[in-house]
PDB file of N, CA and C in Angstrom:
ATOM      1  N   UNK A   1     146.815 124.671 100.470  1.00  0.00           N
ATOM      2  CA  UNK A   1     146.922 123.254 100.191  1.00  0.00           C
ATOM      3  C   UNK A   1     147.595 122.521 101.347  1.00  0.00           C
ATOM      4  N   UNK A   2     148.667 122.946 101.802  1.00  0.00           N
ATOM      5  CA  UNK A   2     149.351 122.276 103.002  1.00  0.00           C
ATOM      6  C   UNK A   2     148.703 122.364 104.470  1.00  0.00           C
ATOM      7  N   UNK A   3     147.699 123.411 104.396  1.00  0.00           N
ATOM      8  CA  UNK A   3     146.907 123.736 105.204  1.00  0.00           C
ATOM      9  C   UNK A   3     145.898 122.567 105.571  1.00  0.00           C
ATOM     10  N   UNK A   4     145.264 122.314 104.340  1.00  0.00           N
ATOM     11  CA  UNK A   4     143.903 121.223 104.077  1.00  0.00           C
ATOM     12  C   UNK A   4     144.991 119.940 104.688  1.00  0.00           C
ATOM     13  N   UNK A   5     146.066 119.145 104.209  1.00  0.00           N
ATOM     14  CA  UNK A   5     146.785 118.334 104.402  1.00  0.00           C
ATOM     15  C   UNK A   5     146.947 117.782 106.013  1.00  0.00           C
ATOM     16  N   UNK A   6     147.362 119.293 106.696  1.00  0.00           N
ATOM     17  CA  UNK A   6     147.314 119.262 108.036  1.00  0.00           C
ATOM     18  C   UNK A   6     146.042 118.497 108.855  1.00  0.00           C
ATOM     19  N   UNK A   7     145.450 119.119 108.493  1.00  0.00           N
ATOM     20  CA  UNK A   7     143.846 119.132 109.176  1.00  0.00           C
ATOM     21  C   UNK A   7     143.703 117.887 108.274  1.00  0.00           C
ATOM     22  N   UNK A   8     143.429 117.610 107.461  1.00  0.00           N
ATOM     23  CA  UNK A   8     142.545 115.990 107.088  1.00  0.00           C
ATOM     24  C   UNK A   8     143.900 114.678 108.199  1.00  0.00           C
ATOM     25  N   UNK A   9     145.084 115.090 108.517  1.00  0.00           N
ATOM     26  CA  UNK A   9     146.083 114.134 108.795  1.00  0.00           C
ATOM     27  C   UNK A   9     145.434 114.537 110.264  1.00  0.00           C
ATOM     28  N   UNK A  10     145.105 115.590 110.896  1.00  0.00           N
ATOM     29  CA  UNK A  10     144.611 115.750 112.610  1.00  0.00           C
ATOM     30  C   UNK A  10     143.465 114.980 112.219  1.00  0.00           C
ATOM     31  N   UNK A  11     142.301 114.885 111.441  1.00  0.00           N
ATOM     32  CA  UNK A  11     140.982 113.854 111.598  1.00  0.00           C
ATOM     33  C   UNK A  11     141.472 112.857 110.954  1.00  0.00           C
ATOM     34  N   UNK A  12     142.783 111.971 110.695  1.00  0.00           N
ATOM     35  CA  UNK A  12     142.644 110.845 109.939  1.00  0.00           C
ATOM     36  C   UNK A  12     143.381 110.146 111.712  1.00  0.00           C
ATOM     37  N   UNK A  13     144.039 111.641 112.611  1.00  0.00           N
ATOM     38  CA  UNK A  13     145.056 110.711 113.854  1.00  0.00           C
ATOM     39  C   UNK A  13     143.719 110.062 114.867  1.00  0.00           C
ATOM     40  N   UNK A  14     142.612 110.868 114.684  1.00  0.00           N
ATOM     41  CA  UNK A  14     141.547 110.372 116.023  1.00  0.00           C
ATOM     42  C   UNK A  14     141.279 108.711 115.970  1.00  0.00           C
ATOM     43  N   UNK A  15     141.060 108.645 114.521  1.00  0.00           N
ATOM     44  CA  UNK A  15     140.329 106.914 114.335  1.00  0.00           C
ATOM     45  C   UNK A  15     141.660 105.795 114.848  1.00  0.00           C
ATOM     46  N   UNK A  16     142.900 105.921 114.168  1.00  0.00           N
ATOM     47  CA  UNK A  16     144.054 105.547 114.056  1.00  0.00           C
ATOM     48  C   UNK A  16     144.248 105.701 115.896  1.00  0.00           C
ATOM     49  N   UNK A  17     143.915 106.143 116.460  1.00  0.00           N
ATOM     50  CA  UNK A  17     143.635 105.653 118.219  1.00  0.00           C
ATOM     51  C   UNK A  17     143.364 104.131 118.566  1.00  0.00           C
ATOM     52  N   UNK A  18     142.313 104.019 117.629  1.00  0.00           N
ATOM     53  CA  UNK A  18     141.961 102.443 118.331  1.00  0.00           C
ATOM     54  C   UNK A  18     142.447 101.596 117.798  1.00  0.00           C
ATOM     55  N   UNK A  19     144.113 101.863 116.423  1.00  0.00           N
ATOM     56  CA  UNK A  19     144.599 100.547 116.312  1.00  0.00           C
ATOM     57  C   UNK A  19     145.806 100.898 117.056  1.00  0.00           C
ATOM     58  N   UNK A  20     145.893 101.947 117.728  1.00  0.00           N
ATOM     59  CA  UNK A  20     147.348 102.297 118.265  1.00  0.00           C
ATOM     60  C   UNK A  20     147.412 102.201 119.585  1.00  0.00           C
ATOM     61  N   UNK A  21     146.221 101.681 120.744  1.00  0.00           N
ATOM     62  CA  UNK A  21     146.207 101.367 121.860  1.00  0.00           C
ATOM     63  C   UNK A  21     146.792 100.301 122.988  1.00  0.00           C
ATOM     64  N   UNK A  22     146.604  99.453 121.946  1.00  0.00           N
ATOM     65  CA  UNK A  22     146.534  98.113 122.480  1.00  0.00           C
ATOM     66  C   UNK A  22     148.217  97.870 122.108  1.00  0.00           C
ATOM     67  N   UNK A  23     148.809  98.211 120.627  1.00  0.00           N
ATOM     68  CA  UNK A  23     150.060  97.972 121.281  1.00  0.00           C
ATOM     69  C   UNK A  23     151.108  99.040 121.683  1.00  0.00           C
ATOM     70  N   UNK A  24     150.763  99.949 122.086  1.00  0.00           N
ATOM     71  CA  UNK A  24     151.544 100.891 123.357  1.00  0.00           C
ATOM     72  C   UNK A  24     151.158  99.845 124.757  1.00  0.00           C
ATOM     73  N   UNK A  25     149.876  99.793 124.671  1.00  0.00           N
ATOM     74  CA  UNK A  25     149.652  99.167 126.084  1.00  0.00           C
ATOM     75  C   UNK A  25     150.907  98.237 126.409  1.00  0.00           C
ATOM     76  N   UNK A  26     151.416  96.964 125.110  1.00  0.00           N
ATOM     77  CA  UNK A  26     151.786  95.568 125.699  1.00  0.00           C
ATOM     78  C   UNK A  26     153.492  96.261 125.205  1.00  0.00           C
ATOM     79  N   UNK A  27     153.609  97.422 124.754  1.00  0.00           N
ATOM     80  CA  UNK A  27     155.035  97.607 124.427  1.00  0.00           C
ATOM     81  C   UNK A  27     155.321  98.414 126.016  1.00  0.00           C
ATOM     82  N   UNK A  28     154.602  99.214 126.684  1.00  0.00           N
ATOM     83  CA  UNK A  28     154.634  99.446 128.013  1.00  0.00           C
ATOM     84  C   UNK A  28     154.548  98.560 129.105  1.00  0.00           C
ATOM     85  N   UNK A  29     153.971  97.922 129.170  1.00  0.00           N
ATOM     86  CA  UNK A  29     153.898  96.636 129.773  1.00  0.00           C
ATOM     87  C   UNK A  29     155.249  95.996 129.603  1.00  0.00           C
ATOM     88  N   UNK A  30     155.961  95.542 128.173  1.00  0.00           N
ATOM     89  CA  UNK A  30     157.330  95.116 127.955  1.00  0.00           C
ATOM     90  C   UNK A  30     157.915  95.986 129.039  1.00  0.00           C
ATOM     91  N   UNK A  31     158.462  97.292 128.855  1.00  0.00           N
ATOM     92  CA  UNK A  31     158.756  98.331 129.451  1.00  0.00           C
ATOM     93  C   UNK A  31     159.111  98.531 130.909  1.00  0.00           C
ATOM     94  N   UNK A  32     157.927  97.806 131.320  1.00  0.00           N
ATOM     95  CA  UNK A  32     157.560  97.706 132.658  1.00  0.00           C
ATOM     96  C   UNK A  32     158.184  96.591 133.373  1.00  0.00           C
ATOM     97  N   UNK A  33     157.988  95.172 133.015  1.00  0.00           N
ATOM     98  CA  UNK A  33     158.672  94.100 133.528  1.00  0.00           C
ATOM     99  C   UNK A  33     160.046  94.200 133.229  1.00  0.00           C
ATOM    100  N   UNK A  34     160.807  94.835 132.083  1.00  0.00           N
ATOM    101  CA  UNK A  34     162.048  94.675 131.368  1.00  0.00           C
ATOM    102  C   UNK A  34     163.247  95.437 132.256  1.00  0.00           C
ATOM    103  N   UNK A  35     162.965  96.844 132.445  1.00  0.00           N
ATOM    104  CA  UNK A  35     163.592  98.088 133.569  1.00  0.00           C
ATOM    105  C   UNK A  35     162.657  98.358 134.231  1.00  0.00           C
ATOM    106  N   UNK A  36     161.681  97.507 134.934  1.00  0.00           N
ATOM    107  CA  UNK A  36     160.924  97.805 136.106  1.00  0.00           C
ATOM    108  C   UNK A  36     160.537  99.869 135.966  1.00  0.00           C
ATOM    109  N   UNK A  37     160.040  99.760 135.444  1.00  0.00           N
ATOM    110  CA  UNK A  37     159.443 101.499 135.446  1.00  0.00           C
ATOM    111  C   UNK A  37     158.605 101.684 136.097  1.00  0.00           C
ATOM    112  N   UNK A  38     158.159 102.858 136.820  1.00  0.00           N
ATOM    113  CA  UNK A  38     157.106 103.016 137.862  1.00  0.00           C
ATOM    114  C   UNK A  38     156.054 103.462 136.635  1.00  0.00           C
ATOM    115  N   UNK A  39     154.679 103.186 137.395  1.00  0.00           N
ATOM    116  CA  UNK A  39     153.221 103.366 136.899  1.00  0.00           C
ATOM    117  C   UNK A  39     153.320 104.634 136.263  1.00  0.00           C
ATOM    118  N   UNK A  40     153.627 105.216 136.437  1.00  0.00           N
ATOM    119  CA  UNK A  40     153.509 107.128 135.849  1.00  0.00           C
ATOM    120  C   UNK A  40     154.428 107.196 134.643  1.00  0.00           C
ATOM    121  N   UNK A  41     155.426 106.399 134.852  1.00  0.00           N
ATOM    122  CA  UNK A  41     156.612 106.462 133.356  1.00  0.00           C
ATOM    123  C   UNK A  41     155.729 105.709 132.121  1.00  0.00           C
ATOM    124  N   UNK A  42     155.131 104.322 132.510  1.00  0.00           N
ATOM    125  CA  UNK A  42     153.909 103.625 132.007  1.00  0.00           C
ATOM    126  C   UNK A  42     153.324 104.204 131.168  1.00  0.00           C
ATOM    127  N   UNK A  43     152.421 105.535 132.309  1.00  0.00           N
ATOM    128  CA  UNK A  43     151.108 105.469 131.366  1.00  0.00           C
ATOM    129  C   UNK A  43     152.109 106.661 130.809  1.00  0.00           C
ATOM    130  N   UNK A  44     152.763 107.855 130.555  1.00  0.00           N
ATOM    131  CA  UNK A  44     153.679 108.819 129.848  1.00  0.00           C
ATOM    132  C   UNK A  44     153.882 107.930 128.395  1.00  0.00           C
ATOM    133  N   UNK A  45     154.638 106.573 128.310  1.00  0.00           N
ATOM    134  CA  UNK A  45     155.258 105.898 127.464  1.00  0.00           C
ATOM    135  C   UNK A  45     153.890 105.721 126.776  1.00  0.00           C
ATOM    136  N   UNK A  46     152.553 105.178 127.302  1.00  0.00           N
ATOM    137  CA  UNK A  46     151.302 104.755 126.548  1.00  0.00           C
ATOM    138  C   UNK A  46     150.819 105.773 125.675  1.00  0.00           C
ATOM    139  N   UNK A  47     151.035 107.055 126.066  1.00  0.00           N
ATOM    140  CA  UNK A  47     150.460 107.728 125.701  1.00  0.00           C
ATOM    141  C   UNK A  47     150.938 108.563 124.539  1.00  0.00           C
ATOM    142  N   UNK A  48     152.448 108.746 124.935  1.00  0.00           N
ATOM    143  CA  UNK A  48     153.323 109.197 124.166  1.00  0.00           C
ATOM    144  C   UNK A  48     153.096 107.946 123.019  1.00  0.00           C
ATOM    145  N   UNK A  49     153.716 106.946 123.005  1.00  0.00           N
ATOM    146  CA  UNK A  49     153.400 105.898 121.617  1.00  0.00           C
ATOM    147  C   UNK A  49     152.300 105.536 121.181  1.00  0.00           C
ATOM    148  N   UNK A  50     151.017 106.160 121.668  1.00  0.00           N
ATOM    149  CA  UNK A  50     149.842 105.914 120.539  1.00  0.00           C
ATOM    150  C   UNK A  50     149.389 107.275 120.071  1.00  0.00           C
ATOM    151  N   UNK A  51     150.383 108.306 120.656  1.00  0.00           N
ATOM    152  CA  UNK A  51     149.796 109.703 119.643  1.00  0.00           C
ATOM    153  C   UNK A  51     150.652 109.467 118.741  1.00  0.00           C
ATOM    154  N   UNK A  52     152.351 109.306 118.864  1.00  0.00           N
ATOM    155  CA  UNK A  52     152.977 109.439 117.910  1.00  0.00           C
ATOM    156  C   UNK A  52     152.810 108.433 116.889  1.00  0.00           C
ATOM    157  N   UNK A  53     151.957 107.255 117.344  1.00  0.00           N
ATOM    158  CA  UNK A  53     151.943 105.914 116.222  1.00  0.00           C
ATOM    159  C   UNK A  53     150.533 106.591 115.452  1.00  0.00           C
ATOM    160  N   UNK A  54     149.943 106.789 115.685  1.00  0.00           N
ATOM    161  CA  UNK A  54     148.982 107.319 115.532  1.00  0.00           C
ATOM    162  C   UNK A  54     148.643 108.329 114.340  1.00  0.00           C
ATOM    163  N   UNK A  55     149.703 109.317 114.752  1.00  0.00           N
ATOM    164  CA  UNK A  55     149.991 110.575 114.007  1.00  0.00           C
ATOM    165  C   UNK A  55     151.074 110.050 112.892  1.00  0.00           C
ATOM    166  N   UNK A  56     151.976 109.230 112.810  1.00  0.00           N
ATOM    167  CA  UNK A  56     152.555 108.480 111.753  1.00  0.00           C
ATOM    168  C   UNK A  56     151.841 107.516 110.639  1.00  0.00           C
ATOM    169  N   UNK A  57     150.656 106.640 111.401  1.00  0.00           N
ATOM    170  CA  UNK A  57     149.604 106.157 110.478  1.00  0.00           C
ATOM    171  C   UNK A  57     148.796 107.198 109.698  1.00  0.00           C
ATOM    172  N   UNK A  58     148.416 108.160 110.379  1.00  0.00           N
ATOM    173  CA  UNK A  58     147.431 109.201 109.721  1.00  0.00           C
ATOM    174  C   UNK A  58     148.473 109.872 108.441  1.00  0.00           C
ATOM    175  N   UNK A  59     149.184 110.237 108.629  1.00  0.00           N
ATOM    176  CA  UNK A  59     150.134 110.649 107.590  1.00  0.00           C
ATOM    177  C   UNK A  59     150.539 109.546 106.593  1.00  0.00           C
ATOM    178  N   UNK A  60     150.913 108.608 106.554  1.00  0.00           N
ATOM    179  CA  UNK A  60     151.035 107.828 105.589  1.00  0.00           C
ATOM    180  C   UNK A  60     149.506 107.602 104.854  1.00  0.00           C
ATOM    181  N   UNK A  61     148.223 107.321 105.339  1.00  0.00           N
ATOM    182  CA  UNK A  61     147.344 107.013 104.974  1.00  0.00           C
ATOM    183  C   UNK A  61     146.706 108.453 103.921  1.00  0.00           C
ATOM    184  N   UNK A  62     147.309 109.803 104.408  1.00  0.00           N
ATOM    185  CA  UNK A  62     147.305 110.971 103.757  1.00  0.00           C
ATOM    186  C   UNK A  62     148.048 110.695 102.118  1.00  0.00           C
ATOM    187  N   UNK A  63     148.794 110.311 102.544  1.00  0.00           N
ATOM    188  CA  UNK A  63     149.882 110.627 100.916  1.00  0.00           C
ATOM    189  C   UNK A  63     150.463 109.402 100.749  1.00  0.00           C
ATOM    190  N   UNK A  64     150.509 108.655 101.188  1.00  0.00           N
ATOM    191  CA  UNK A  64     150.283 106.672 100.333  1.00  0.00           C
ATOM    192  C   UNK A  64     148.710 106.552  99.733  1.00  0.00           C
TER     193      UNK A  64
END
């Protein structure tokens, strides 16, 4: 059972990509003008906050 849970929350994180893009993008961007961060910390921060936003939507949408 916790097994199935896993796996439907890994295919619920793929879709939950395209609402989690756009604001990593402008919260990196904040990021960027705020403590001047170089391009590579950027895209790390983009990427890092739309798996983990991502993977937090898919889970709530699991068991809400």
């Amino acid at each position: 059972m916790i097994a199935q849970d896993v796996v439907m929350i890994l295919v619920y994180t793929f879709p939950m990509f395209l609402f989690t893009i756009f604001p990593a993008i402008k919260l990196a961007d904040y990021l960027e003008h705020k403590y001047e961060i170089q391009e590579r910390h950027k895209r790390v921060v983009i990427v890092a906050i739309t798996f983990f936003s991502a993977l937090i939507l898919a889970t709530l949408l699991q068991f809400i």
